[in-house]
C-alpha atoms as a PDB file:
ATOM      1  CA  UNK A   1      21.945 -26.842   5.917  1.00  0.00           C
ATOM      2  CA  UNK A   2      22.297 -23.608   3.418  1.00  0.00           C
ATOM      3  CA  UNK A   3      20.641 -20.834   4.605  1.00  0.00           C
ATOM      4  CA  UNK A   4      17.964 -19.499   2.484  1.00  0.00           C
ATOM      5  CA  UNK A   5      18.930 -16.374   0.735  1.00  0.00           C
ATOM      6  CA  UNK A   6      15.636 -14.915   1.045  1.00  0.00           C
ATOM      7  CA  UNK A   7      14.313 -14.901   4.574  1.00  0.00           C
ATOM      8  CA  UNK A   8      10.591 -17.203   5.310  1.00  0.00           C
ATOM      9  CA  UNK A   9       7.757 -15.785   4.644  1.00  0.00           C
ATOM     10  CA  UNK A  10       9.361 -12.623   2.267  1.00  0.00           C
ATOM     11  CA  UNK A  11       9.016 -12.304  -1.149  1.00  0.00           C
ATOM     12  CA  UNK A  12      11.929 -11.433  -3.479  1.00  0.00           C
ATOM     13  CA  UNK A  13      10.468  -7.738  -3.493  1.00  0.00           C
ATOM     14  CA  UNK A  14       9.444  -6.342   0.097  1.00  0.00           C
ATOM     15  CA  UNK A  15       8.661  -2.703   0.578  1.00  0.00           C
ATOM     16  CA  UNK A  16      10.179  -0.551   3.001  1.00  0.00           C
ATOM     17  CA  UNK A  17       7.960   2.777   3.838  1.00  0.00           C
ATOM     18  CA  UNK A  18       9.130   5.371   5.757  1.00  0.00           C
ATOM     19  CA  UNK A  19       6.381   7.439   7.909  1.00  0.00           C
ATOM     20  CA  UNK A  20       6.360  10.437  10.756  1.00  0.00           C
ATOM     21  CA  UNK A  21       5.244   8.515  13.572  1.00  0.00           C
ATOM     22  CA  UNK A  22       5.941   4.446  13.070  1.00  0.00           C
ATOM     23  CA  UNK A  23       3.954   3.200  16.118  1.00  0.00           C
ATOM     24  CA  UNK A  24       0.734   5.225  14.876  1.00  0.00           C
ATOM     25  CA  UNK A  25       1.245   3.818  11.405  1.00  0.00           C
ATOM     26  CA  UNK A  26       1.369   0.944  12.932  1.00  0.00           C
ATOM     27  CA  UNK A  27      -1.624   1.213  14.425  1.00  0.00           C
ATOM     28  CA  UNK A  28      -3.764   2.080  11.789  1.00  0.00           C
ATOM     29  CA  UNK A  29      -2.491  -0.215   9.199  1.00  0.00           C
ATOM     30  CA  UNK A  30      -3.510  -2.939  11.694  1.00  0.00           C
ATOM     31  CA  UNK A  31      -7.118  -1.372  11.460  1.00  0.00           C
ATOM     32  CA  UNK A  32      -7.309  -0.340   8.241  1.00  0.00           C
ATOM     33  CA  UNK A  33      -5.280  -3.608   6.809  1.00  0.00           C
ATOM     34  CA  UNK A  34      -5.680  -5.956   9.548  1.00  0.00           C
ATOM     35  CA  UNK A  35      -2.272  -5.975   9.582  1.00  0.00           C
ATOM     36  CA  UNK A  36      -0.246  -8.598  11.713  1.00  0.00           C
ATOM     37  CA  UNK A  37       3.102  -6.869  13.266  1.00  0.00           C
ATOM     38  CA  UNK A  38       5.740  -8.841  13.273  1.00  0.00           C
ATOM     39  CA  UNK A  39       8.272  -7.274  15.130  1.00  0.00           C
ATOM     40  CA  UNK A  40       9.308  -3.391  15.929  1.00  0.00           C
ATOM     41  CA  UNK A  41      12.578  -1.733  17.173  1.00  0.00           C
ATOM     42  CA  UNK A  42      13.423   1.372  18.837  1.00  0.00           C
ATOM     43  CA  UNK A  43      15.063   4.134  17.636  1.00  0.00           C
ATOM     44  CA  UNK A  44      17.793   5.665  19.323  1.00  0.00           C
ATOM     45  CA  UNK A  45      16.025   7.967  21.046  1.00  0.00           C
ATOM     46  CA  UNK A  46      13.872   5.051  22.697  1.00  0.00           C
ATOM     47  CA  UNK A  47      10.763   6.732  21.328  1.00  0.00           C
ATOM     48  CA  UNK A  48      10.533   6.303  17.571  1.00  0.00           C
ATOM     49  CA  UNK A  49      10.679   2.916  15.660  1.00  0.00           C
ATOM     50  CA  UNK A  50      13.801   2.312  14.048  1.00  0.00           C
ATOM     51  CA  UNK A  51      12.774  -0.682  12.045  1.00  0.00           C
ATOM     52  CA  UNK A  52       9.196  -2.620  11.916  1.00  0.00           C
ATOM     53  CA  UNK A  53       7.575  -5.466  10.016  1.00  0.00           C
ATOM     54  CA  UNK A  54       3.932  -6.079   9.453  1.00  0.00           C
ATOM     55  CA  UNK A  55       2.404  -8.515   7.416  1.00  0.00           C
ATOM     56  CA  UNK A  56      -0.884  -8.207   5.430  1.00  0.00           C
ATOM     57  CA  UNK A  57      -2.142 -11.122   3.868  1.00  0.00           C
ATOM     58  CA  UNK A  58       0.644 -12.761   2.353  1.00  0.00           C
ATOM     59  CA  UNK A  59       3.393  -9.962   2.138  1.00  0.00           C
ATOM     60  CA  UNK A  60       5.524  -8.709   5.136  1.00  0.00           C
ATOM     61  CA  UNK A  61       6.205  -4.581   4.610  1.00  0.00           C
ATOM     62  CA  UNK A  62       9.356  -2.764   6.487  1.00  0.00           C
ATOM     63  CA  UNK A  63       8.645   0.489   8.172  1.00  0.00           C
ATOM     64  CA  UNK A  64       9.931   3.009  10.510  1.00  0.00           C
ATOM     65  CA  UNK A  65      10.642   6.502  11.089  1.00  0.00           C
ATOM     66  CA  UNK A  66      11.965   9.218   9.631  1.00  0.00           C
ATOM     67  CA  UNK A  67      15.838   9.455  10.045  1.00  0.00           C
ATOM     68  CA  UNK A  68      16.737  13.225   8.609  1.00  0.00           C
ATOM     69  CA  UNK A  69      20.452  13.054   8.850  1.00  0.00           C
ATOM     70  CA  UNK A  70      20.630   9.604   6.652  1.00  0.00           C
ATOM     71  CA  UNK A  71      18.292  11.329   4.056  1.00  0.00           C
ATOM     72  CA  UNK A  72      15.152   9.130   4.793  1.00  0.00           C
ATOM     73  CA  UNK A  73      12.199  10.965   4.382  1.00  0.00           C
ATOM     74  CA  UNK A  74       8.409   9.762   4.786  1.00  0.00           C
ATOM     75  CA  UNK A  75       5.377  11.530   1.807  1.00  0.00           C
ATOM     76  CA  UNK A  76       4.877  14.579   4.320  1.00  0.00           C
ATOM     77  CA  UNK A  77       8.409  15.808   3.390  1.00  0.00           C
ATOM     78  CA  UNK A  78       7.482  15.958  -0.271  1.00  0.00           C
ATOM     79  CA  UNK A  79       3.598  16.806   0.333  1.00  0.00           C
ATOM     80  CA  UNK A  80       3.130  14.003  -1.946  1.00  0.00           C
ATOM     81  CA  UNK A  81       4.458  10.092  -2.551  1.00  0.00           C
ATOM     82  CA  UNK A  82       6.306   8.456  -5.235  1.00  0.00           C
ATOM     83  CA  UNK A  83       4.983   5.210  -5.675  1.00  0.00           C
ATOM     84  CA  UNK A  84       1.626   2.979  -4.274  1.00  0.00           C
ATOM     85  CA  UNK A  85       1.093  -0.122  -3.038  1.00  0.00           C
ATOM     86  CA  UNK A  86      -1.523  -3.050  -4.407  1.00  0.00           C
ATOM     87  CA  UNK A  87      -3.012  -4.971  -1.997  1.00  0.00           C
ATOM     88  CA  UNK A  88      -5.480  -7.943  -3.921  1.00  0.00           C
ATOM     89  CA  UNK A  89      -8.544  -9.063  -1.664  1.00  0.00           C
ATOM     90  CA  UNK A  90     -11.000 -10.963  -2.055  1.00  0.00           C
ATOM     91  CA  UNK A  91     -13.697  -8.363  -1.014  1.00  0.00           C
ATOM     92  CA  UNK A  92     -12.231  -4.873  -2.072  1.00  0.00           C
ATOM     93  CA  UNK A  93     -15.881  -2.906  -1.594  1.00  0.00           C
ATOM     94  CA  UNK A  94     -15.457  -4.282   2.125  1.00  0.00           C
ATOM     95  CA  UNK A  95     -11.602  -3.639   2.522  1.00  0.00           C
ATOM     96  CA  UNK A  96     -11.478   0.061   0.806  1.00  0.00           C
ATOM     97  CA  UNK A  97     -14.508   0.586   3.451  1.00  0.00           C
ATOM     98  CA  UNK A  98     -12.730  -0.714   6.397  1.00  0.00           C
ATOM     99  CA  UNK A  99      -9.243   1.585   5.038  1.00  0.00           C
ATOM    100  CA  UNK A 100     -11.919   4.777   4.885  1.00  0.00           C
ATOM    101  CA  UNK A 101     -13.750   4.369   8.251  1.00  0.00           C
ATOM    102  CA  UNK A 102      -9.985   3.535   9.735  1.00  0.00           C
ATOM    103  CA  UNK A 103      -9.307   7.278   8.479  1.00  0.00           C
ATOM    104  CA  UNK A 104      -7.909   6.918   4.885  1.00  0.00           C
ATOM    105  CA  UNK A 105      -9.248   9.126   2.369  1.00  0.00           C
ATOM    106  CA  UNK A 106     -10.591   8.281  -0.939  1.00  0.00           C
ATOM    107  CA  UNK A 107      -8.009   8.961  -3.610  1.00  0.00           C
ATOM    108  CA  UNK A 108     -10.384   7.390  -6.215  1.00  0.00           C
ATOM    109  CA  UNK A 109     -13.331   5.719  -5.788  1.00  0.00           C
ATOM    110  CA  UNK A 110     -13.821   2.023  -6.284  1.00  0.00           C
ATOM    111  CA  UNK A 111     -14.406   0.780  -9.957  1.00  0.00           C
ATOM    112  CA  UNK A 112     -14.466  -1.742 -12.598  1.00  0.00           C
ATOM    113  CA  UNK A 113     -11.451  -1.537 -14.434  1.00  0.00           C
ATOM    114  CA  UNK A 114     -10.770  -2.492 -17.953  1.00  0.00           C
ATOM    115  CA  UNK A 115      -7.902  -4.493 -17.004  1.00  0.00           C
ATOM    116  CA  UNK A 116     -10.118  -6.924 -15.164  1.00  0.00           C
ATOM    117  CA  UNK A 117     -10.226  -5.797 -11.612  1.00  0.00           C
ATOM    118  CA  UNK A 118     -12.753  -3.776  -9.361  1.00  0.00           C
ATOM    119  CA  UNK A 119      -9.988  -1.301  -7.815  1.00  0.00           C
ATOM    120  CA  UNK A 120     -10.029   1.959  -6.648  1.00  0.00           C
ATOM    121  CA  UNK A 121      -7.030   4.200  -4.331  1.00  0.00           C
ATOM    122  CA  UNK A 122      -6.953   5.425  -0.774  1.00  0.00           C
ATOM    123  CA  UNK A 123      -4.146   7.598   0.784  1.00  0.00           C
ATOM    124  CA  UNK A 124      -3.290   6.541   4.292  1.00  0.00           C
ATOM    125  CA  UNK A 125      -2.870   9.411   7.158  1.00  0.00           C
ATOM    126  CA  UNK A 126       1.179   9.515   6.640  1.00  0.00           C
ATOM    127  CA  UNK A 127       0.645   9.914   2.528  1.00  0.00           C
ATOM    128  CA  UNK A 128       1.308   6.562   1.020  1.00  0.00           C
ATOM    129  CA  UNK A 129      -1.471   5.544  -1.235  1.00  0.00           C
ATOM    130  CA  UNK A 130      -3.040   2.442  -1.405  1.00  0.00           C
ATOM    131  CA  UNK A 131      -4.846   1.039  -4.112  1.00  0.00           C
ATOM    132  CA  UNK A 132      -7.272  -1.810  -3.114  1.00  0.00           C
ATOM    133  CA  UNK A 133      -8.481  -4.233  -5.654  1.00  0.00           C
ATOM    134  CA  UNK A 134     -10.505  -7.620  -6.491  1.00  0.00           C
ATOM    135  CA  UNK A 135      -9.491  -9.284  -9.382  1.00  0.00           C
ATOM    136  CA  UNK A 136     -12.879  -9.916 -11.156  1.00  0.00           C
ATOM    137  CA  UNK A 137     -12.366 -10.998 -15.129  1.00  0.00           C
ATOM    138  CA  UNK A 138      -9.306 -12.508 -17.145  1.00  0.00           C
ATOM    139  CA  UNK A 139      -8.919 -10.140 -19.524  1.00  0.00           C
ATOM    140  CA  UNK A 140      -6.880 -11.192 -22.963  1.00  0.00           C
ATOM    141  CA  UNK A 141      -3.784  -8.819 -23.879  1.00  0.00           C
ATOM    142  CA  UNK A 142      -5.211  -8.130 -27.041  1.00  0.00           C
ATOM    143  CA  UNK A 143      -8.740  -7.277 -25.239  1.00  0.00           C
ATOM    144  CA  UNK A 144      -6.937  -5.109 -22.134  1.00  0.00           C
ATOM    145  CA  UNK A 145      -5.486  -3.015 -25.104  1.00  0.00           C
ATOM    146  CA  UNK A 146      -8.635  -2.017 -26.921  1.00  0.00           C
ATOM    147  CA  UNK A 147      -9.933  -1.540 -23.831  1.00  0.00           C
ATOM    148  CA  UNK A 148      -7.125   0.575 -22.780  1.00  0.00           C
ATOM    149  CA  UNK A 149      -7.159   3.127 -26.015  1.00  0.00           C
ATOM    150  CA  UNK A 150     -11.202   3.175 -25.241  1.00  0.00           C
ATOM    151  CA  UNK A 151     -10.078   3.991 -21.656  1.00  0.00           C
ATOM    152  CA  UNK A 152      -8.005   6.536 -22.189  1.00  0.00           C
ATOM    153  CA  UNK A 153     -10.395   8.465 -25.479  1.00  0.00           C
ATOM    154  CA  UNK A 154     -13.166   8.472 -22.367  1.00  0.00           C
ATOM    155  CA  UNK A 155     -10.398  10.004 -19.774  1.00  0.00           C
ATOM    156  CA  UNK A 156      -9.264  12.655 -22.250  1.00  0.00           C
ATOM    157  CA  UNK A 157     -12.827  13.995 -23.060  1.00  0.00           C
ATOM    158  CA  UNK A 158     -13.091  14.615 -19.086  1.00  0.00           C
ATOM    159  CA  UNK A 159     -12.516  18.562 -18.263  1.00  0.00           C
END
Protein backbone atom coordinates (compact mmCIF):
# COMPACT_ATOMS: atom_id res chain seq x y z
CA UNK A 1 0.00 0.00 0.00
CA UNK A 2 1.49 3.67 -1.06
CA UNK A 3 1.88 5.77 1.63
CA UNK A 4 -0.04 8.89 1.56
CA UNK A 5 2.05 11.86 0.80
CA UNK A 6 0.21 14.02 3.05
CA UNK A 7 -0.11 12.64 6.54
CA UNK A 8 -4.23 11.85 7.99
CA UNK A 9 -5.93 14.32 9.22
CA UNK A 10 -3.43 17.42 7.67
CA UNK A 11 -4.26 19.59 5.13
CA UNK A 12 -1.91 20.43 2.22
CA UNK A 13 -1.13 23.80 4.17
CA UNK A 14 -0.45 23.34 8.08
CA UNK A 15 0.96 26.16 10.11
CA UNK A 16 3.87 25.98 12.18
CA UNK A 17 4.02 28.89 15.04
CA UNK A 18 6.78 29.43 17.02
CA UNK A 19 6.10 30.88 20.75
CA UNK A 20 8.30 31.68 24.16
CA UNK A 21 6.96 29.12 26.29
CA UNK A 22 5.24 26.02 24.12
CA UNK A 23 3.59 24.18 27.07
CA UNK A 24 1.79 27.56 28.21
CA UNK A 25 0.71 28.13 24.63
CA UNK A 26 -0.40 25.08 24.81
CA UNK A 27 -2.39 25.59 27.47
CA UNK A 28 -4.23 28.43 26.57
CA UNK A 29 -4.97 27.58 23.06
CA UNK A 30 -6.74 24.54 24.60
CA UNK A 31 -8.89 27.18 26.57
CA UNK A 32 -9.18 29.75 24.38
CA UNK A 33 -9.58 27.26 21.14
CA UNK A 34 -10.58 24.16 22.73
CA UNK A 35 -7.80 22.88 21.23
CA UNK A 36 -7.10 19.01 21.15
CA UNK A 37 -3.11 18.29 21.54
CA UNK A 38 -2.01 15.81 19.67
CA UNK A 39 1.29 15.10 20.62
CA UNK A 40 4.39 17.27 22.18
CA UNK A 41 8.22 16.69 22.33
CA UNK A 42 10.93 17.88 24.42
CA UNK A 43 13.49 20.03 23.68
CA UNK A 44 16.90 19.32 24.39
CA UNK A 45 17.06 20.81 27.41
CA UNK A 46 14.09 18.49 28.70
CA UNK A 47 12.16 21.64 29.56
CA UNK A 48 10.94 23.38 26.42
CA UNK A 49 8.84 21.75 23.59
CA UNK A 50 10.72 21.00 20.65
CA UNK A 51 7.85 20.14 18.41
CA UNK A 52 3.86 20.03 19.21
CA UNK A 53 0.60 19.45 17.37
CA UNK A 54 -2.82 20.61 18.32
CA UNK A 55 -5.81 20.38 16.46
CA UNK A 56 -8.75 22.86 16.41
CA UNK A 57 -11.67 21.92 14.66
CA UNK A 58 -10.60 20.45 11.59
CA UNK A 59 -6.90 21.70 11.17
CA UNK A 60 -3.85 20.30 13.13
CA UNK A 61 -1.19 23.49 13.85
CA UNK A 62 2.76 22.74 14.63
CA UNK A 63 4.28 24.59 17.49
CA UNK A 64 7.18 24.82 19.72
CA UNK A 65 9.76 26.93 21.12
CA UNK A 66 11.98 29.30 20.30
CA UNK A 67 15.36 27.84 18.99
CA UNK A 68 17.81 31.16 18.74
CA UNK A 69 20.81 29.55 17.22
CA UNK A 70 18.63 28.00 14.11
CA UNK A 71 17.10 31.55 13.64
CA UNK A 72 13.51 30.63 14.87
CA UNK A 73 11.99 33.33 16.50
CA UNK A 74 8.34 33.57 18.10
CA UNK A 75 6.18 37.61 17.63
CA UNK A 76 7.94 38.80 21.00
CA UNK A 77 11.29 38.94 19.09
CA UNK A 78 9.83 41.34 16.56
CA UNK A 79 7.24 43.08 19.09
CA UNK A 80 4.87 42.31 16.43
CA UNK A 81 3.73 39.15 13.96
CA UNK A 82 3.79 38.65 10.35
CA UNK A 83 0.87 36.88 9.42
CA UNK A 84 -2.77 35.65 11.29
CA UNK A 85 -4.60 32.82 11.44
CA UNK A 86 -8.60 32.25 10.45
CA UNK A 87 -10.33 30.05 12.41
CA UNK A 88 -14.35 29.69 10.88
CA UNK A 89 -16.98 28.76 13.71
CA UNK A 90 -20.08 28.41 13.81
CA UNK A 91 -20.67 30.83 16.79
CA UNK A 92 -17.83 33.53 16.50
CA UNK A 93 -19.65 36.12 19.23
CA UNK A 94 -19.25 32.94 21.60
CA UNK A 95 -15.67 31.81 20.43
CA UNK A 96 -13.95 35.51 20.28
CA UNK A 97 -15.58 35.62 23.99
CA UNK A 98 -14.20 32.42 25.16
CA UNK A 99 -10.41 33.62 23.30
CA UNK A 100 -10.91 37.12 25.50
CA UNK A 101 -11.91 35.70 28.94
CA UNK A 102 -8.97 32.90 28.18
CA UNK A 103 -6.67 36.18 28.17
CA UNK A 104 -6.49 37.30 24.47
CA UNK A 105 -6.94 40.81 23.78
CA UNK A 106 -9.19 42.41 21.36
CA UNK A 107 -7.29 43.40 18.26
CA UNK A 108 -10.62 44.44 16.62
CA UNK A 109 -13.83 44.01 17.70
CA UNK A 110 -16.32 41.62 16.20
CA UNK A 111 -18.25 42.83 13.00
CA UNK A 112 -20.21 42.32 9.97
CA UNK A 113 -18.03 42.34 7.18
CA UNK A 114 -18.74 43.23 3.65
CA UNK A 115 -17.27 40.14 2.44
CA UNK A 116 -19.99 38.12 4.08
CA UNK A 117 -18.72 37.14 7.44
CA UNK A 118 -19.22 38.42 11.14
CA UNK A 119 -15.30 38.49 12.05
CA UNK A 120 -13.34 40.38 14.18
CA UNK A 121 -9.19 39.78 15.54
CA UNK A 122 -7.72 38.80 18.86
CA UNK A 123 -3.93 38.62 19.66
CA UNK A 124 -3.05 35.64 21.78
CA UNK A 125 -0.55 36.17 24.96
CA UNK A 126 2.70 35.04 22.77
CA UNK A 127 1.60 37.72 19.77
CA UNK A 128 0.02 35.71 17.04
CA UNK A 129 -3.27 37.14 16.07
CA UNK A 130 -6.25 35.42 15.54
CA UNK A 131 -9.06 36.44 13.62
CA UNK A 132 -12.36 34.62 14.52
CA UNK A 133 -15.18 34.55 12.11
CA UNK A 134 -18.83 33.14 11.13
CA UNK A 135 -19.51 33.02 7.71
CA UNK A 136 -23.00 34.71 7.54
CA UNK A 137 -24.00 35.80 3.67
CA UNK A 138 -22.74 34.59 0.11
CA UNK A 139 -21.66 37.52 -1.18
CA UNK A 140 -21.29 37.80 -5.29
CA UNK A 141 -17.69 38.97 -6.58
CA UNK A 142 -19.16 41.69 -8.30
CA UNK A 143 -21.20 42.68 -4.94
CA UNK A 144 -17.90 42.04 -2.42
CA UNK A 145 -16.23 44.68 -4.77
CA UNK A 146 -18.65 47.56 -4.50
CA UNK A 147 -18.80 46.76 -1.21
CA UNK A 148 -15.14 46.80 -0.85
CA UNK A 149 -14.49 50.48 -2.59
CA UNK A 150 -17.60 51.58 -0.13
CA UNK A 151 -15.48 49.90 2.60
CA UNK A 152 -12.54 51.37 2.14
CA UNK A 153 -14.16 55.46 1.19
CA UNK A 154 -15.75 54.83 4.98
CA UNK A 155 -12.12 53.62 6.42
CA UNK A 156 -10.30 56.55 4.82
CA UNK A 157 -12.66 59.31 6.22
CA UNK A 158 -11.70 57.78 9.82
CA UNK A 159 -8.94 60.15 11.64
Amino acid sequence: MAVSPIPPGFHSITPHLVVRGAAKAIAFYKKAFGAEEIMSMPGPDGKSVAHAEIKIGDAIIMLGDEWPNMRVASPEKFNGTTCSLMIYVKDCDAAFKQAVDAGATVAMPLMNMFWGDRFGKVTDPFGHEWAIATHIEDVSPEECARRGVEAMKEMCKQP
